[in-house]
Protein backbone atom coordinates (compact mmCIF):
# COMPACT_ATOMS: atom_id res chain seq x y z
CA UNK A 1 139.84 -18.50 89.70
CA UNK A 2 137.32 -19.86 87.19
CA UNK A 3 135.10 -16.90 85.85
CA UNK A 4 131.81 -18.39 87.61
CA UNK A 5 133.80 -17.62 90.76
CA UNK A 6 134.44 -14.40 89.46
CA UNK A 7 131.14 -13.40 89.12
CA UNK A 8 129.95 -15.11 92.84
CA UNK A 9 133.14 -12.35 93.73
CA UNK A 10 131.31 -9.90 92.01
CA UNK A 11 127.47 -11.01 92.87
CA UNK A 12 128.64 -10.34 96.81
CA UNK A 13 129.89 -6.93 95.82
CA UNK A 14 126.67 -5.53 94.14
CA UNK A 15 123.98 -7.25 95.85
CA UNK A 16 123.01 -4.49 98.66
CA UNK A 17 122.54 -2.44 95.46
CA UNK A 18 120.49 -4.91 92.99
CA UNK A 19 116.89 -5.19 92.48
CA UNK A 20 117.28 -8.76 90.66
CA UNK A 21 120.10 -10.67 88.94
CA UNK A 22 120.23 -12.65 85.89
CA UNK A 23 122.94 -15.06 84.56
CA UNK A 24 122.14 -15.09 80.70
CA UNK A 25 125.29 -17.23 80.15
CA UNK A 26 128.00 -19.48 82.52
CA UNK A 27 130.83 -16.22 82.18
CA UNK A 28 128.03 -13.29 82.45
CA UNK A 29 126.06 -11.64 85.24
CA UNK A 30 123.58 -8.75 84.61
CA UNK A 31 123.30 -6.97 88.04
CA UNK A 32 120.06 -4.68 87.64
CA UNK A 33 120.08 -1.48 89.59
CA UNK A 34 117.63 1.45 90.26
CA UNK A 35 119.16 4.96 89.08
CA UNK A 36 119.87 5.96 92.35
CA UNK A 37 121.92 2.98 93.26
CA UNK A 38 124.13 2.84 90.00
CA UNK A 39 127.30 5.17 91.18
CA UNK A 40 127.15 3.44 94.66
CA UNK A 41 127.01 -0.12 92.87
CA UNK A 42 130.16 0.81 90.48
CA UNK A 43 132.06 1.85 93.39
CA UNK A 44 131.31 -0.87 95.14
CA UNK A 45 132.97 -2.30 92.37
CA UNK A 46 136.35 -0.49 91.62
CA UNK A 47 136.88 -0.39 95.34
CA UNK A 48 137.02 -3.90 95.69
CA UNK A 49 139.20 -3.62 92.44
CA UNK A 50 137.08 -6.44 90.53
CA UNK A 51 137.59 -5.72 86.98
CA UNK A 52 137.18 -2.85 84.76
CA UNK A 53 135.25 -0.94 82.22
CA UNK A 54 135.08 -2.18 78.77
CA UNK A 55 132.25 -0.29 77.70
CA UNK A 56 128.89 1.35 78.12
CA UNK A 57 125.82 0.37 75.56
CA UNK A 58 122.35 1.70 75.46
CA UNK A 59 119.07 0.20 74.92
CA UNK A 60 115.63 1.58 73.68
CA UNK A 61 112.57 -0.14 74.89
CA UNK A 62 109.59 2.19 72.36
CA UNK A 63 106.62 2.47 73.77
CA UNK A 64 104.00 0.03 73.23
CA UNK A 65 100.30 -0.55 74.49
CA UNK A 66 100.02 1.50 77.34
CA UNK A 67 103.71 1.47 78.56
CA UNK A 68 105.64 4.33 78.42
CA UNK A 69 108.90 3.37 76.84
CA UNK A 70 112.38 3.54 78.53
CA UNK A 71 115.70 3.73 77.86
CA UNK A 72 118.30 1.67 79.43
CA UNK A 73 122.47 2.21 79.91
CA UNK A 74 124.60 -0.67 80.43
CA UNK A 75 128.23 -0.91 81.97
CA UNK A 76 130.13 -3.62 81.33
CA UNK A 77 132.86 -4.82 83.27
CA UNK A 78 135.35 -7.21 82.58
CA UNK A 79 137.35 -9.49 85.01
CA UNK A 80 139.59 -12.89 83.75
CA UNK A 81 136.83 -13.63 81.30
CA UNK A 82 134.01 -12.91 83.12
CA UNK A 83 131.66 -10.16 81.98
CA UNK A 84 129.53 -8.78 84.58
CA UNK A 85 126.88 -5.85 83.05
CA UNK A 86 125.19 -3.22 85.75
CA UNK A 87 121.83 -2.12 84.06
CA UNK A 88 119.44 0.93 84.44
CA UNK A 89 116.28 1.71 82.92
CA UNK A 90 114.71 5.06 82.78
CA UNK A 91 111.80 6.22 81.19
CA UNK A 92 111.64 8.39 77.82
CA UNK A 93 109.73 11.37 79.90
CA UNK A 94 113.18 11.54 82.16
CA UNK A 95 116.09 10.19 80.72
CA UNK A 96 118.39 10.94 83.17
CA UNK A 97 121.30 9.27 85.20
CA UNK A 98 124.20 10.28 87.42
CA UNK A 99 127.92 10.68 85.19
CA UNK A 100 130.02 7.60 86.23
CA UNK A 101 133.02 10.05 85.25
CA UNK A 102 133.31 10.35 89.02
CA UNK A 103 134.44 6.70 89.37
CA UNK A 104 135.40 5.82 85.89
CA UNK A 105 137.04 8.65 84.28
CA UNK A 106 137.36 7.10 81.02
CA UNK A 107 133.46 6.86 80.88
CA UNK A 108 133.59 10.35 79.61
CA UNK A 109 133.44 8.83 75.62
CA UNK A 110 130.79 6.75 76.09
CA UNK A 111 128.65 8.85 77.88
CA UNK A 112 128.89 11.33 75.25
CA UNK A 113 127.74 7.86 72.70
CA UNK A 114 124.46 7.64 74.66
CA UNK A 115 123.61 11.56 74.89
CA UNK A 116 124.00 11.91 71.48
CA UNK A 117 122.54 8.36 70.00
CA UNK A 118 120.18 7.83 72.42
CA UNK A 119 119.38 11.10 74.05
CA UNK A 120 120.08 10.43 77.58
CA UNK A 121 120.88 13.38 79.49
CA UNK A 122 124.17 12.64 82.28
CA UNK A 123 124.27 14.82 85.02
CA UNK A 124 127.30 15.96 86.03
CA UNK A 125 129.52 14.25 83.13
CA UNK A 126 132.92 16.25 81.84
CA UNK A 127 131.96 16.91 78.34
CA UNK A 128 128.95 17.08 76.26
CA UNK A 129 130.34 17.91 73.09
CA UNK A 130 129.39 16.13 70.05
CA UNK A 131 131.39 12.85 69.84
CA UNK A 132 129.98 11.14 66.06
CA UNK A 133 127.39 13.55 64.73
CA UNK A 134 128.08 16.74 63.18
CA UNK A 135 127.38 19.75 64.60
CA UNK A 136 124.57 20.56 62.42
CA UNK A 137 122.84 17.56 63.74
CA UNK A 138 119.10 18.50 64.63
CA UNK A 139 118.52 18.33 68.73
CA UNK A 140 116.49 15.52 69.70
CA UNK A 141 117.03 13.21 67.25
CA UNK A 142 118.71 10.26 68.29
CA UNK A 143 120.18 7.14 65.78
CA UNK A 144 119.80 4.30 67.95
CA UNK A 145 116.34 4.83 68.77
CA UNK A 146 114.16 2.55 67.39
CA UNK A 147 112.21 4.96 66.24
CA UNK A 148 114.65 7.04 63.75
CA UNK A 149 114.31 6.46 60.26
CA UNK A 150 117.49 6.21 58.00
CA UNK A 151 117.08 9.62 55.33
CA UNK A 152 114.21 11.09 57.06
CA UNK A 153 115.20 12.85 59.94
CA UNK A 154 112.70 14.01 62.50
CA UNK A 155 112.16 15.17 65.86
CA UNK A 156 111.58 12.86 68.24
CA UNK A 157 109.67 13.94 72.06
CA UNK A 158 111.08 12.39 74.77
């Protein structure tokens, strides 16, 4: 199976569950989903057993003129080349999402990677101890927000 069928496998799978699909390149769909509909999506997913998890990134969208700013958590999933990504956005004032921990177990590391860096909070999720920063690390401020400044550390509102 060439990886464009692959991810026609995988468009059938998550479409009851996407609010719009993009193909950025010939082996990669992005599947965008609405909080709510991200643990139904993945499982979706791993019950048709298309591919795994290869990782989980975050994104920070700062606030610009008039817009709020959100955050948004990508899963990756990986099947005979083809990389399919299931986004969510949420905004800064509520940065919260469902653990995947209940489908992917191994998702437990990476969640941990976007409390700390980005300062999403995951409900339900197995551990939230510190995974990179020390433990004298100030609350509420995150690395991988655009808005952190290397040597000056500072809170940042969410």
């Amino acid at each position: 199976m060439t990886a464009e069928e692959t991810l026609q496998q995988a468009q059938k799978i998550i479409e009851p569950f996407v609010v719009e699909m993009r193909s950025p390149e010939s082996s990669r769909l992005d599947g965008i989903v609405s909080p709510q509909n991200l643990i139904p999506a993945l499982q979706a997913l791993k019950d048709a057993h298309w591919g795994y998890l290869s990782a989980i990134t975050g994104l920070d969208y700062p606030p610009s003129e008039g817009e709020e700013g959100h955050l948004e958590a990508l899963y990756h999933l990986v099947m005979d080349g083809a990389v399919l990504t299931v986004r969510v956005k949420v905004p800064y004032s509520r940065p919260e999402l469902e653990s995947v921990c209940q489908v992917y177990p191994a998702a437990s590391l990476y969640e941990r990677e976007l409390m700390e860096m980005f300062g999403f909070i995951l409900k339900g999720t197995p551990s939230t101890d510190r995974l990179l920063l020390s433990d004298d690390w100030p609350q509420g401020v995150y690395p991988l927000r655009k808005s952190f400044q290397s040597g000056k550390v500072q809170e940042e509102s969410l």
